[in-house]
N, C-alpha and C. Protein backbone atom coordinates (compact mmCIF):
# COMPACT_ATOMS: atom_id res chain seq x y z
N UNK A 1 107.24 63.20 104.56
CA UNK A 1 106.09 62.75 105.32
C UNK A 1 105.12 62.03 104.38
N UNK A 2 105.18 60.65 104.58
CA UNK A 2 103.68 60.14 103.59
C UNK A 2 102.31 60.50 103.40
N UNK A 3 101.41 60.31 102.88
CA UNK A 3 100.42 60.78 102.80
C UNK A 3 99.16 59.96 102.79
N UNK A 4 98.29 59.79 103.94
CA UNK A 4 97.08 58.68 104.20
C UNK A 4 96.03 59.59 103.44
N UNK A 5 95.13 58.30 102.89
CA UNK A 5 93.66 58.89 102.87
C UNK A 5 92.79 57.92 103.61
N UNK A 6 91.91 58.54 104.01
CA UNK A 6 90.89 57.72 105.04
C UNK A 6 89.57 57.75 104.36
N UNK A 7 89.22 56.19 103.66
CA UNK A 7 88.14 56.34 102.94
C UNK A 7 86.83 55.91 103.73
N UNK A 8 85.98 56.21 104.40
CA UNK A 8 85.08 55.50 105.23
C UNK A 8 84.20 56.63 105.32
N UNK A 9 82.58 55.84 105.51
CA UNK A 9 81.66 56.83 105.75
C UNK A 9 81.20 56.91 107.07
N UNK A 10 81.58 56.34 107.95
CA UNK A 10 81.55 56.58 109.29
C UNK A 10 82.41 57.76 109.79
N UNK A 11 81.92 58.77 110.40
CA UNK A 11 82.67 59.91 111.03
C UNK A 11 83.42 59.64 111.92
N UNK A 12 82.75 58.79 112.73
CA UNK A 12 83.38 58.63 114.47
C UNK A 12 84.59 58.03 113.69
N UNK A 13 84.78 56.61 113.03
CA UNK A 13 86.13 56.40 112.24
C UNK A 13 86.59 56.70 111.59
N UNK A 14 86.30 57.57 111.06
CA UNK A 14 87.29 58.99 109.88
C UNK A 14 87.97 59.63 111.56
N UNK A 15 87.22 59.98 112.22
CA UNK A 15 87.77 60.85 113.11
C UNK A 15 88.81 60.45 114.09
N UNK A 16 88.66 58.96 114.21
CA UNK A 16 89.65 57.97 115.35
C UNK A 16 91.01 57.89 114.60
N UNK A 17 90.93 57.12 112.85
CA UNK A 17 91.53 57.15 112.16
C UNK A 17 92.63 58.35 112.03
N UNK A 18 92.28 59.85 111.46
CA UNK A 18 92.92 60.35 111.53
C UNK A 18 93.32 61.47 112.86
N UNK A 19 92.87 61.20 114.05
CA UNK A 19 93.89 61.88 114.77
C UNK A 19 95.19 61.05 115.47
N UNK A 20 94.66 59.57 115.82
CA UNK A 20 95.87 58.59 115.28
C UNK A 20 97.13 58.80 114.32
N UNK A 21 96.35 58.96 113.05
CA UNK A 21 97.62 59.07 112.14
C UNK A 21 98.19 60.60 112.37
N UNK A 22 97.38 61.79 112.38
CA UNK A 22 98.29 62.56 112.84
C UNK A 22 99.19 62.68 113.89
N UNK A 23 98.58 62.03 114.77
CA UNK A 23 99.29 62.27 115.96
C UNK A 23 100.73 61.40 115.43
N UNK A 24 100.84 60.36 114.53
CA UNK A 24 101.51 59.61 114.04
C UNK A 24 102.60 60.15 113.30
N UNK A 25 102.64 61.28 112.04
CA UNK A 25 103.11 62.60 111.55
C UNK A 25 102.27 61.66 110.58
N UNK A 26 101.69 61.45 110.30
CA UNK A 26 101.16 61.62 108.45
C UNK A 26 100.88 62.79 108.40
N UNK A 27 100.41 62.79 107.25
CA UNK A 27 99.89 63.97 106.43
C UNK A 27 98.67 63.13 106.28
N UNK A 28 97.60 63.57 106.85
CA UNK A 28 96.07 62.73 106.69
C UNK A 28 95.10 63.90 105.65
N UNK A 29 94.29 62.93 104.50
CA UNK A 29 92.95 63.59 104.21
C UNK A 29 92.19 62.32 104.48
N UNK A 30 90.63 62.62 103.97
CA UNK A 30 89.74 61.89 103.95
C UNK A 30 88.79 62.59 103.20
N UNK A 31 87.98 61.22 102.66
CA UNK A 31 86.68 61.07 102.10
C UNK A 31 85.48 60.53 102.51
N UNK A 32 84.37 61.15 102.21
CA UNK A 32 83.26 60.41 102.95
C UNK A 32 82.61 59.64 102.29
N UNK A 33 82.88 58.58 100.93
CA UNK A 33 82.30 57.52 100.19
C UNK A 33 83.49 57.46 98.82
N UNK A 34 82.73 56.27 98.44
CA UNK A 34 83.72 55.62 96.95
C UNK A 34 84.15 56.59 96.44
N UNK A 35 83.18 57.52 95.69
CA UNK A 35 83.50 57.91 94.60
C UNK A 35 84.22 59.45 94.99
N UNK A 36 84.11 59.75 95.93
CA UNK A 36 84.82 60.99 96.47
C UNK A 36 86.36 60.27 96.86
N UNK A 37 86.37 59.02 97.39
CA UNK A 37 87.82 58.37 97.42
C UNK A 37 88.74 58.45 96.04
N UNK A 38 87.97 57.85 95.18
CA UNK A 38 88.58 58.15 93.93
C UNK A 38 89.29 59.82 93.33
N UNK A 39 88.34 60.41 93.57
CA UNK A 39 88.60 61.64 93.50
C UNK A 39 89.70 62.13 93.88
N UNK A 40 89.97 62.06 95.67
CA UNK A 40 90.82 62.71 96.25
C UNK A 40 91.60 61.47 96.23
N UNK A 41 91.72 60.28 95.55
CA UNK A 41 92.91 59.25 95.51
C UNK A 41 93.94 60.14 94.27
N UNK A 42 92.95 60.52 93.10
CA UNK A 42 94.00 61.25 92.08
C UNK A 42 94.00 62.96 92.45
N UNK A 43 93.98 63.47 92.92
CA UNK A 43 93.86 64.55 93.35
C UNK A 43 94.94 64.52 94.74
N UNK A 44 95.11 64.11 95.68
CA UNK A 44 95.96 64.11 96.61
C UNK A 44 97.34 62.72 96.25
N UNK A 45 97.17 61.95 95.30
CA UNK A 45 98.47 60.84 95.37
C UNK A 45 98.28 60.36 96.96
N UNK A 46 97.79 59.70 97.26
CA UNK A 46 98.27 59.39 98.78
C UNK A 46 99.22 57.84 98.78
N UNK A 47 100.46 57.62 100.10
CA UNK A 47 101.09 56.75 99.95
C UNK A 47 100.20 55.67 100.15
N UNK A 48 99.39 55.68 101.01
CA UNK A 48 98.34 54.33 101.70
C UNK A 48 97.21 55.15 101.74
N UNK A 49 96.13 54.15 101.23
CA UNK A 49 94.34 54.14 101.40
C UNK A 49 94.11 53.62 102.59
N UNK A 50 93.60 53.97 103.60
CA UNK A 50 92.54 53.31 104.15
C UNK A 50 91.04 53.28 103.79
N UNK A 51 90.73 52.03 103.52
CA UNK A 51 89.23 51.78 102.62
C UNK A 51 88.55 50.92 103.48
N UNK A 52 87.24 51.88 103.43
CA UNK A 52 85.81 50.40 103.81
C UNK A 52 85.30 49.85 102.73
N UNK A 53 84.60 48.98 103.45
CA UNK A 53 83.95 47.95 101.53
C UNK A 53 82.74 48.88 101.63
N UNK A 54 81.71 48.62 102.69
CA UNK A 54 80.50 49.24 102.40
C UNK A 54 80.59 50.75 102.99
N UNK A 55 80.14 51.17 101.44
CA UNK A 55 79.68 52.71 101.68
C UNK A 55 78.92 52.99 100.41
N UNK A 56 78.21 54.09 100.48
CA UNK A 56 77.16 54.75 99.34
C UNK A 56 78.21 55.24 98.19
N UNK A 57 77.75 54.77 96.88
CA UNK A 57 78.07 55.60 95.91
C UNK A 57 78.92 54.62 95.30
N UNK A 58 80.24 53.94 95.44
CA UNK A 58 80.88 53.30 95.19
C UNK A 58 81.88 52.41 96.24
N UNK A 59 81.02 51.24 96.18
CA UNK A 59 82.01 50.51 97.50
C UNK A 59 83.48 50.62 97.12
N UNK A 60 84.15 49.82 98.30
CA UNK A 60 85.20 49.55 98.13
C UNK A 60 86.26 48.91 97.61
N UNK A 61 85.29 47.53 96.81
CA UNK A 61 86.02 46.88 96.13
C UNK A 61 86.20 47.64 95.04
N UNK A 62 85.21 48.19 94.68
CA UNK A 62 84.99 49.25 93.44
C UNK A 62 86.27 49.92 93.20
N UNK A 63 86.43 51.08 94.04
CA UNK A 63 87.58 52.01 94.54
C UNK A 63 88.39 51.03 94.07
N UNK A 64 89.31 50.35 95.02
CA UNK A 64 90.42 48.70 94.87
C UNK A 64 90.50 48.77 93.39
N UNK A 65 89.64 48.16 92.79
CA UNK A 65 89.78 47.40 91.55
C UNK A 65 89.60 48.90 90.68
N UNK A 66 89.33 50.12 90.60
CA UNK A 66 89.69 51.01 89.75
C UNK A 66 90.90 51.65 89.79
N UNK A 67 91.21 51.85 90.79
CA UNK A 67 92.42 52.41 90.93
C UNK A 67 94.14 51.17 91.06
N UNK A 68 93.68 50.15 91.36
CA UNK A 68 94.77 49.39 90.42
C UNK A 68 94.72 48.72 89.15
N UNK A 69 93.91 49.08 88.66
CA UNK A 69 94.06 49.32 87.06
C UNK A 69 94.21 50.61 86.58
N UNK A 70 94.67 51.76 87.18
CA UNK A 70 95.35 52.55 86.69
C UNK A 70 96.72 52.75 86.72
N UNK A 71 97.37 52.58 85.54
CA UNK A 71 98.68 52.46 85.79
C UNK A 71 99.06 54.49 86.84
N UNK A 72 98.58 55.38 86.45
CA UNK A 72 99.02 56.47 87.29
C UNK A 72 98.99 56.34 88.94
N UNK A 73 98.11 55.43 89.40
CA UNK A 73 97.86 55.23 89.80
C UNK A 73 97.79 53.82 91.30
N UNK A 74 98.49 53.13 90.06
CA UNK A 74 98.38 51.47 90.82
C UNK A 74 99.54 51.43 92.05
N UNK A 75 100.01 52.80 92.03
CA UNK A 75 101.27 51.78 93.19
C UNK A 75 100.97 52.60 94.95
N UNK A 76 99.78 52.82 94.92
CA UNK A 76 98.89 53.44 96.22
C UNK A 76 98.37 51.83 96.19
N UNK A 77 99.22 52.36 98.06
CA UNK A 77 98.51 51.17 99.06
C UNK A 77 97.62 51.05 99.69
N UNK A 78 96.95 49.58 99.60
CA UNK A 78 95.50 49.94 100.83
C UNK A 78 95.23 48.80 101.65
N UNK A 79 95.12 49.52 102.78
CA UNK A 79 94.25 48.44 104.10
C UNK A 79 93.24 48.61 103.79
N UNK A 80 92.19 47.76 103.78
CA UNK A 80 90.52 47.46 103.72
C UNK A 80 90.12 47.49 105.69
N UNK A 81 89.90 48.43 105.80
CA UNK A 81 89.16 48.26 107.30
C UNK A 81 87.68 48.10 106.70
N UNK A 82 87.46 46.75 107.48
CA UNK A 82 85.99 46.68 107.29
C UNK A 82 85.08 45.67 108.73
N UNK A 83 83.94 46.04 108.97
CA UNK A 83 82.81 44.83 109.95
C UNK A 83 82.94 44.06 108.76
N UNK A 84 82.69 43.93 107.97
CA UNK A 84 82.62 42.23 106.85
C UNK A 84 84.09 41.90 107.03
N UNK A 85 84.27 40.53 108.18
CA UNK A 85 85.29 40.41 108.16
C UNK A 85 85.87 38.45 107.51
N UNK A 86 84.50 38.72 106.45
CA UNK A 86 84.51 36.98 105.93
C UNK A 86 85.56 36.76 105.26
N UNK A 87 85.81 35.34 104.80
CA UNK A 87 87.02 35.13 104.13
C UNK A 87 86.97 35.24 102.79
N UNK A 88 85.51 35.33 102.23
CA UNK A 88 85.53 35.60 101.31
C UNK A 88 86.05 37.16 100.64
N UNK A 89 85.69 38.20 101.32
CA UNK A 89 86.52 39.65 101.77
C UNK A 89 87.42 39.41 101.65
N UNK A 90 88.14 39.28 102.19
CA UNK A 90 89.62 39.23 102.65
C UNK A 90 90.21 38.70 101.11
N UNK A 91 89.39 37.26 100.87
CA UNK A 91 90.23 37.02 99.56
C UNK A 91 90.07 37.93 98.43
N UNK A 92 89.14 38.33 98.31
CA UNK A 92 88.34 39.66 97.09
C UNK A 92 89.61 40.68 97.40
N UNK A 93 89.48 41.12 98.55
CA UNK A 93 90.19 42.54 98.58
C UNK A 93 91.70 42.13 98.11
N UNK A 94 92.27 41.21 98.60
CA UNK A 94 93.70 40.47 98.21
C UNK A 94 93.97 40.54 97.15
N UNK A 95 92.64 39.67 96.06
CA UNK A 95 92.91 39.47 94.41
C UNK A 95 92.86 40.95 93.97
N UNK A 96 92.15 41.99 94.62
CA UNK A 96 92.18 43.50 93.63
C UNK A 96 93.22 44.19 93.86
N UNK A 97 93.94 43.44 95.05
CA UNK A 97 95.58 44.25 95.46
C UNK A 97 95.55 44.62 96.51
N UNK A 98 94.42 44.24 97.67
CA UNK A 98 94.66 45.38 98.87
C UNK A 98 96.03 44.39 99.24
N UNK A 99 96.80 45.37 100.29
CA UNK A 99 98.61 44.58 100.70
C UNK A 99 97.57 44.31 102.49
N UNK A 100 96.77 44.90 103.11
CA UNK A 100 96.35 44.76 104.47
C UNK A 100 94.90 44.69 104.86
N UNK A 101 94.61 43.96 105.48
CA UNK A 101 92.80 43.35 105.85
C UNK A 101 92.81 43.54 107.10
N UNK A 102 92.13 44.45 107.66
CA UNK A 102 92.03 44.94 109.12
C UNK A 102 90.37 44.83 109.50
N UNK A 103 89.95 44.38 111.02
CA UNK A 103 88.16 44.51 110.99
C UNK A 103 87.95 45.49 111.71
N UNK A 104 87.04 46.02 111.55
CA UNK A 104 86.51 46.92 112.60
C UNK A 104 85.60 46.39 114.05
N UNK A 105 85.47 46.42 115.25
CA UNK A 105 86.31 47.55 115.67
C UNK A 105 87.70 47.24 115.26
N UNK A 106 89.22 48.10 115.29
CA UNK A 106 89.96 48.30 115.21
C UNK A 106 90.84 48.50 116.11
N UNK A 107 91.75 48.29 116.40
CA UNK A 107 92.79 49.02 117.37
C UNK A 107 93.75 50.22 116.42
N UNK A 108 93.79 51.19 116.69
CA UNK A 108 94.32 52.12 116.47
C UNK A 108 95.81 51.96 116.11
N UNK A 109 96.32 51.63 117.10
CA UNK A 109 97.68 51.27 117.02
C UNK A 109 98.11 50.50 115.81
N UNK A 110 97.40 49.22 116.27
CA UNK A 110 97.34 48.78 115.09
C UNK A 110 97.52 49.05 113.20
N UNK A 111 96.56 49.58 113.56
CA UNK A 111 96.17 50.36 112.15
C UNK A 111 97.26 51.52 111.67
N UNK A 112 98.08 52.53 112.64
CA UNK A 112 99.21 52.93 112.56
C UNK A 112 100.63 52.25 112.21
N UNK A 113 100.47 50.86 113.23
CA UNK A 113 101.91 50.22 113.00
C UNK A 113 101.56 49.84 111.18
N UNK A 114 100.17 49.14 110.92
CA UNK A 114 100.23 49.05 109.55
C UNK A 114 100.45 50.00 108.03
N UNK A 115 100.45 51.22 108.53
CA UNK A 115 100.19 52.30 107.67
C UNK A 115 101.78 52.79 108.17
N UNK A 116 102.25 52.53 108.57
CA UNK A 116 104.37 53.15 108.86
C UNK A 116 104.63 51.62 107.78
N UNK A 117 103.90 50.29 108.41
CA UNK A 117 104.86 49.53 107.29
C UNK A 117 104.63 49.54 105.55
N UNK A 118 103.52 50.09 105.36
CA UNK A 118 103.38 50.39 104.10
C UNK A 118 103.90 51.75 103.47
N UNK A 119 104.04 52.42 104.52
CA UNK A 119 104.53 53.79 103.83
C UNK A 119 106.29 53.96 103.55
N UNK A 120 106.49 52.45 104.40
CA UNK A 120 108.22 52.36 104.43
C UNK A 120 108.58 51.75 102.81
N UNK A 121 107.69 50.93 102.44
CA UNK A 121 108.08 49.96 101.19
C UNK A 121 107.92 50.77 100.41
């Protein structure tokens, strides 16, 4: 069973997020900002991140760009769910490695079919 983390400081979407993916079989945790992502990124290994850009403490590009420069580390995948859905985003999150650019609102489904195709590779 793979293993999601749900990085976002919104509850209502921590909460949409993972009963989705459970209902999905992941194995879901979550964090409620950057630097607690980081945390439970090396602390749980998860197969796929789900990351927002803006949150307190350490955005998301932040998160992105620390954790693929860790080699223990670098081969965790991430969708960027984010409202900033500019192109400039999209290209940022791309160059730090995110593999998926999703906006919020979200479709659920969605966001599942993307998190089975990353957890397959």
């Amino acid at each position: 069973m793979a293993k999601v983390l749900v990085v976002d400081d919104s509850d209502v979407l921590r909460k949409i997020a993972i009963f989705n993916l459970s209902r999905a079989g992941f194995e879901v945790h979550e964090a409620m900002d950057g630097l607690m992502g980081i945390e439970k990124i090396i602390e749980v290994k998860p197969d796929v991140v789900i990351l927002d850009i803006m949150m307190p403490k350490l955005d998301g590009f932040q998160v992105l760009e620390k954790v693929k420069k860790d080699p223990k580390l670098n081969t965790v995948k991430f969708i960027v769910l984010t409202a900033k859905g500019g192109d400039t985003d999209l290209e940022r999150a791309k160059k730090l490695g995110a593999e998926e650019f999703m906006t919020k609102p979200f479709s659920p489904k969605a966001l599942v079919e993307a998190v089975v195709r990353l957890a397959s590779r």
